[in-house]
C-alpha atoms as a PDB file:
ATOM      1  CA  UNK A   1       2.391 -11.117 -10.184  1.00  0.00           C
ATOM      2  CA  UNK A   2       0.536 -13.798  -8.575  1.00  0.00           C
ATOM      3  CA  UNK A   3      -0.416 -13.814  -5.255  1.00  0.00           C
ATOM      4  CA  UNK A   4       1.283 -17.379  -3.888  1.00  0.00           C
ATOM      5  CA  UNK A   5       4.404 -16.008  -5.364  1.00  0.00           C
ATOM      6  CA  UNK A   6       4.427 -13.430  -2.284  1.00  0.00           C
ATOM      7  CA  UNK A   7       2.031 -15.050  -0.031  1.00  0.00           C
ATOM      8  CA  UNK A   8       4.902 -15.095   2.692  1.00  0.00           C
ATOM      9  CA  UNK A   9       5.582 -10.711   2.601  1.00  0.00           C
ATOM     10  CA  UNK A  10       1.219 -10.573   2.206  1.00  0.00           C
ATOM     11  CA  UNK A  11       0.797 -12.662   5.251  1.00  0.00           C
ATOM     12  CA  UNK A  12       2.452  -9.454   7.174  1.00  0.00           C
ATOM     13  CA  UNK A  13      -0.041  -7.377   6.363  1.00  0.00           C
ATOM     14  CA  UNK A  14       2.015  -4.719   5.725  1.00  0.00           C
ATOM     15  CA  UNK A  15      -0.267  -2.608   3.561  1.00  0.00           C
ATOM     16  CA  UNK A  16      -4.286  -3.780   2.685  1.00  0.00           C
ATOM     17  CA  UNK A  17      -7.247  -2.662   0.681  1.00  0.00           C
ATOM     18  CA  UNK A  18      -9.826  -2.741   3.458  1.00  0.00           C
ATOM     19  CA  UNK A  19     -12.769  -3.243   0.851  1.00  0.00           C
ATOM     20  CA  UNK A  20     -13.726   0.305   1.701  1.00  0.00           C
ATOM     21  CA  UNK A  21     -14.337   3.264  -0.960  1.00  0.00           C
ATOM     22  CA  UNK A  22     -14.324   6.954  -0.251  1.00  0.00           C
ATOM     23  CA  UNK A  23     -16.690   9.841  -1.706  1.00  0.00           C
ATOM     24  CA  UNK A  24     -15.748   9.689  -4.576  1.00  0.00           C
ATOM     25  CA  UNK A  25     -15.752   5.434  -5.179  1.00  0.00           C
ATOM     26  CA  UNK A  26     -12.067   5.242  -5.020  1.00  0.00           C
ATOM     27  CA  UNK A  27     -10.172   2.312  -2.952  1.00  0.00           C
ATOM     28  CA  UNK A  28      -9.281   2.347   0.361  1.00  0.00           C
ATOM     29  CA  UNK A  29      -5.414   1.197   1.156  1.00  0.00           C
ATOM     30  CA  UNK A  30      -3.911   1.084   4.054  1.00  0.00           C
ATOM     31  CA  UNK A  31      -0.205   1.187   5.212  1.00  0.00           C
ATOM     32  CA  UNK A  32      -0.107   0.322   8.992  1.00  0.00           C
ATOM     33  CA  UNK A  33       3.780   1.114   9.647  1.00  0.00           C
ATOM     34  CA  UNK A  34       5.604   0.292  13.227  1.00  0.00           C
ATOM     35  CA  UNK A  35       8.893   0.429  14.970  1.00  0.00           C
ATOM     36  CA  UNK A  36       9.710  -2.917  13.764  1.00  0.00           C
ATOM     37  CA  UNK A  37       8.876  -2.560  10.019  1.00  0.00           C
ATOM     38  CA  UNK A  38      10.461  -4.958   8.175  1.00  0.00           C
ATOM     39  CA  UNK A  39      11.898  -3.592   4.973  1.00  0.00           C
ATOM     40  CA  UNK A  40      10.861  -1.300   2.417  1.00  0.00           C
ATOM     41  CA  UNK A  41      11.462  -3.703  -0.555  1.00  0.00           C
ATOM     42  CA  UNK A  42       8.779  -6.043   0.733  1.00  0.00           C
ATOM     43  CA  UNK A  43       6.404  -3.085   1.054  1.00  0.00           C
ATOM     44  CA  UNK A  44       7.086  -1.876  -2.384  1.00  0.00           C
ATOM     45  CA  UNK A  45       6.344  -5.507  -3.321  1.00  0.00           C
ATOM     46  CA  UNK A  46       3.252  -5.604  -1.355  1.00  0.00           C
ATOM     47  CA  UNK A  47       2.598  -2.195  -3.550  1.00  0.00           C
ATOM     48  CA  UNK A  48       3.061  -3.483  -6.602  1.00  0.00           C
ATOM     49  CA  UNK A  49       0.554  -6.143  -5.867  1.00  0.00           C
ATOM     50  CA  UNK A  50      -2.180  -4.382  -4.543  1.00  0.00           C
ATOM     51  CA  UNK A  51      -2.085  -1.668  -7.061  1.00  0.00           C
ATOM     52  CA  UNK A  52      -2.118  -4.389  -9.537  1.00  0.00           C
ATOM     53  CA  UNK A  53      -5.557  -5.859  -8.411  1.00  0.00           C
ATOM     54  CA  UNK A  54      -7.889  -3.463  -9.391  1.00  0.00           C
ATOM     55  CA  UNK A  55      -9.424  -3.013 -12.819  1.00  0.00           C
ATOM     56  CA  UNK A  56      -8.541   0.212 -14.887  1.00  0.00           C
ATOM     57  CA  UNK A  57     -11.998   1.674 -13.692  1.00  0.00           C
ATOM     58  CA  UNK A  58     -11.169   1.631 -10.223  1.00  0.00           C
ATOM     59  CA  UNK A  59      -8.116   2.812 -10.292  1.00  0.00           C
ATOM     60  CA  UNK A  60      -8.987   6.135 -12.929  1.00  0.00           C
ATOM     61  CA  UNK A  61     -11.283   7.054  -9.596  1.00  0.00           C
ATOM     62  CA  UNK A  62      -7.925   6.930  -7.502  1.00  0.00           C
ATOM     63  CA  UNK A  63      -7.071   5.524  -4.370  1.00  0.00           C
ATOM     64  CA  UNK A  64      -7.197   7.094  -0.605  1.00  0.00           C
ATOM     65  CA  UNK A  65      -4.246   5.501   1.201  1.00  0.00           C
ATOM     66  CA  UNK A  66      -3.928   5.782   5.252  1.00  0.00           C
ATOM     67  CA  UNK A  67      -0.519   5.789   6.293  1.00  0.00           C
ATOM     68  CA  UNK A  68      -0.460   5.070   9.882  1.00  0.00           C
ATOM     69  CA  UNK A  69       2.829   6.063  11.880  1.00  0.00           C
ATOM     70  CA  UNK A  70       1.552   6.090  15.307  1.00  0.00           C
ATOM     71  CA  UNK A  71       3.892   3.320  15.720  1.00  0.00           C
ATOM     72  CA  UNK A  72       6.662   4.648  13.679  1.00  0.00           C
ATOM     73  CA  UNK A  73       9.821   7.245  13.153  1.00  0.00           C
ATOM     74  CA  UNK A  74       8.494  10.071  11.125  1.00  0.00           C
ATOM     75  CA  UNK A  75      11.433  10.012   9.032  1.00  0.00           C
ATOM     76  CA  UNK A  76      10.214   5.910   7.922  1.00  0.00           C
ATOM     77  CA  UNK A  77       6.775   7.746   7.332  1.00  0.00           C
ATOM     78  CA  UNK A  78       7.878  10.367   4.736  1.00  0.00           C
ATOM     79  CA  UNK A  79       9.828   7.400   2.961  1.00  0.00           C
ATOM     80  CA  UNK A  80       6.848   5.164   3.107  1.00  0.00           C
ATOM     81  CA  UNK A  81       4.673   8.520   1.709  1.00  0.00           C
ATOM     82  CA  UNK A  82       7.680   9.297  -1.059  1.00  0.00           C
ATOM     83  CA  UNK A  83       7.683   5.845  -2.509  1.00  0.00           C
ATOM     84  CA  UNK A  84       3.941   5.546  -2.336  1.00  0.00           C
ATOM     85  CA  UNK A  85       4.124   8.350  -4.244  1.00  0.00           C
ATOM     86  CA  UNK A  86       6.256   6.720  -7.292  1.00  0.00           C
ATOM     87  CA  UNK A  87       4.648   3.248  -6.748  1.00  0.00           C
ATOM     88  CA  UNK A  88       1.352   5.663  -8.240  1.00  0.00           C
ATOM     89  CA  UNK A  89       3.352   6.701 -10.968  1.00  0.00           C
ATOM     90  CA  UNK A  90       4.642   3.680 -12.492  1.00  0.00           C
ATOM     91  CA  UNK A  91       1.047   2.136 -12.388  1.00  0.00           C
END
């Protein structure tokens, strides 16, 4: 998947890899939901994308993903967690 294919859903920045690492050198992504969160398709797509950028290396040391629902129905933030969750599993 290349990137100018879904430049439109990446310009909403609706999840990012800061560039950070934890403790243990794994990747920093973050999923900054709100009330008006446009749909979970284009987040899974924004997912797939980001999950797909790093090499094999970085990804074996796992990722550390902040899910921010300040802004958000907790019942949107378990769904966002859940398919996190399976977006891991396919990759």
């Amino acid at each position: 998947m290349e990137a100018t294919v879904i430049l439109p859903i990446l310009k909403k920045k609706l999840a990012f890899l800061s560039g950070g690492k934890d403790r243990r050198s794994g990747l920093i992504l973050t999923i900054p939901l709100s009330s008006d969160q446009t749909s979970l398709e284009e987040l899974s797509t924004t997912l797939d994308y980001l999950l797909s950028i790093p090499s094999e290396k970085c990804k074996a040391r796992g990722f550390t993903v902040i899910v921010d629902g300040r802004k958000s129905q907790w019942n949107t933030v378990k769904t966002v967690v859940l398919m996190f969750c399976l977006q891991l599993t396919i990759h």
